[in-house]
Protein backbone atom coordinates (compact mmCIF):
# COMPACT_ATOMS: atom_id res chain seq x y z
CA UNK A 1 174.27 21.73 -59.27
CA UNK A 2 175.94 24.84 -57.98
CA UNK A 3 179.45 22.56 -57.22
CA UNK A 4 179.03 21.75 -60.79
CA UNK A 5 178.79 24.95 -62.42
CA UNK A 6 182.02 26.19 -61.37
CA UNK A 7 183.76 23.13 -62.05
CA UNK A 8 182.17 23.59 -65.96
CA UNK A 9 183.77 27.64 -65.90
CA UNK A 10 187.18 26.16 -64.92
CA UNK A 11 187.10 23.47 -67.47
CA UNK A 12 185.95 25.80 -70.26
CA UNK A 13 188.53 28.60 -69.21
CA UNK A 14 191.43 25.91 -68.84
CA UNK A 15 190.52 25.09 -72.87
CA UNK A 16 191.47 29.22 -73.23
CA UNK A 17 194.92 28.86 -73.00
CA UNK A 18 197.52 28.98 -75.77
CA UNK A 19 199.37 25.94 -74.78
CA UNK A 20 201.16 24.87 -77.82
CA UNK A 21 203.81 27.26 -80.00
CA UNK A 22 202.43 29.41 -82.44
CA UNK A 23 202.58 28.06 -85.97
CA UNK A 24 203.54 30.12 -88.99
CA UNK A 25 200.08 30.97 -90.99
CA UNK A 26 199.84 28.52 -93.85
CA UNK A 27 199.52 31.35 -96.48
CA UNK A 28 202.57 32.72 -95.72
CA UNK A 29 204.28 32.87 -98.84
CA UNK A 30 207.91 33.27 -100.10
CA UNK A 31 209.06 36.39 -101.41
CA UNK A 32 211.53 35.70 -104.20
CA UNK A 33 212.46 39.35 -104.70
CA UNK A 34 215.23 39.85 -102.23
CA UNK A 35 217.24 37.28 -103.61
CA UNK A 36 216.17 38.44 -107.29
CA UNK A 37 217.55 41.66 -106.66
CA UNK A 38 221.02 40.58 -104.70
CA UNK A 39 221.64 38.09 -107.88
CA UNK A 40 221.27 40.64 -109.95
CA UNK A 41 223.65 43.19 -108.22
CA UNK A 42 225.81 40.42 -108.24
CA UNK A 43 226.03 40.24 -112.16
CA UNK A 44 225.51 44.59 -112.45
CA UNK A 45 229.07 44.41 -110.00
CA UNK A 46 230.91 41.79 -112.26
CA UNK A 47 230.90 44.15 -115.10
CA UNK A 48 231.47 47.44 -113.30
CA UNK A 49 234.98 48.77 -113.29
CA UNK A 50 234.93 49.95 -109.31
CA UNK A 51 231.99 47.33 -107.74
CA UNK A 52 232.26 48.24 -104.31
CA UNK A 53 231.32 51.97 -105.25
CA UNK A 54 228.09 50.36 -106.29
CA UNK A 55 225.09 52.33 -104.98
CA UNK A 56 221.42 50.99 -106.67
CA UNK A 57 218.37 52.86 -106.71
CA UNK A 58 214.78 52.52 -108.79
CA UNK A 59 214.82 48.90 -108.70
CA UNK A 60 211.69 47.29 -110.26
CA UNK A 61 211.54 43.66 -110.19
CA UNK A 62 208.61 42.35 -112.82
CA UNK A 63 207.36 38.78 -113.23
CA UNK A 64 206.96 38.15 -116.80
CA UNK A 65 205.85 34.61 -116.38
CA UNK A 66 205.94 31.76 -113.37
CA UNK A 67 209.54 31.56 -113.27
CA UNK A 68 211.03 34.35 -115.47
CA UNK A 69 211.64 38.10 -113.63
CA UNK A 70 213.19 40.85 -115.09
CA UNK A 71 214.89 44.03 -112.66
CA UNK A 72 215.39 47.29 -114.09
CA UNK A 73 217.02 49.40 -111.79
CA UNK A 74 219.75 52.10 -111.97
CA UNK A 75 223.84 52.06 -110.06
CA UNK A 76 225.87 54.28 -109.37
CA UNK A 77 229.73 53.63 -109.11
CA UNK A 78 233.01 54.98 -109.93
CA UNK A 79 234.54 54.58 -113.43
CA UNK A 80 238.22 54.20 -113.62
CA UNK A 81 239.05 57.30 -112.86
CA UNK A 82 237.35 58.09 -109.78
CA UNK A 83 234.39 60.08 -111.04
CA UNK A 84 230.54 58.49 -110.31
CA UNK A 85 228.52 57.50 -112.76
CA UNK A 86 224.73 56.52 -113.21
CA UNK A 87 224.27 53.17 -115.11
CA UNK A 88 220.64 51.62 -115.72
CA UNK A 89 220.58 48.17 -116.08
CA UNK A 90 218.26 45.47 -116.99
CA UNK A 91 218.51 41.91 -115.78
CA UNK A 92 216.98 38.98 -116.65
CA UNK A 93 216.61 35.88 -114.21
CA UNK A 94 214.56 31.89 -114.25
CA UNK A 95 213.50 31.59 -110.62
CA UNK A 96 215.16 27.91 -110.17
CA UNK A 97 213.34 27.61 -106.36
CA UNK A 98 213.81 28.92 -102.99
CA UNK A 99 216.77 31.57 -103.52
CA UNK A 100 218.15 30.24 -106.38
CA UNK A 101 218.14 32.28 -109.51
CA UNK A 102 219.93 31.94 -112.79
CA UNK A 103 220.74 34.91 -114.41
CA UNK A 104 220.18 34.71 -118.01
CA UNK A 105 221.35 38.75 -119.62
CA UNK A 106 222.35 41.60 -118.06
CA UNK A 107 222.27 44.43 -119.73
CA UNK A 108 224.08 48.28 -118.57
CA UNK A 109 223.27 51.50 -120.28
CA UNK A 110 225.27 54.48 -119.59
CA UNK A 111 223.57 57.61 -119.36
């Protein structure tokens, strides 16, 4: 019995170990706003007269329903003359899967 009983520990501590790779918990879920957002400064940049002046700020992504968002948000960029401005804009987006977005209005309000 006592050859046993150590035998048992080393079995049971052997079981301890790891062993395999860690797996990913299964409710790990996708966050679509990061490639809401840069889809939406892509449009807000399109329409501005200087886009690599762009500078965004008080961005609030919303989901209105399972695949429809809407980002308000505010940029700053130069107008044609060199002088910043502040622009809010409002964009709305369908969530087509993954990272895919298709941006349905964008809309810039000077001021």
């Amino acid at each position: 019995m006592r050859r046993v009983l150590p035998f048992v520990a080393l079995l049971a501590l052997a079981g301890c170990g790891g062993g395999g790779t860690a797996q990913p918990a299964a409710s790990a879920s996708f966050d679509p706003k990061p490639s809401l957002i840069a889809a939406c400064h892509r449009e807000v940049e399109a329409r501005l007269k200087s886009p690599g002046s762009a500078k965004y700020s008080a961005e609030i992504p919303e989901q209105k329903t399972e695949n429809v968002w809407t980002v308000l948000g505010t940029v700053d960029s130069e107008n044609g003359f060199g002088a910043l401005l502040r622009t809010s804009f409002l964009c709305d987006a369908i969530h087509d899967g993954g990272e895919k977005w298709r941006i349905n209005d964008v809309t810039l309000t000077k001021g």
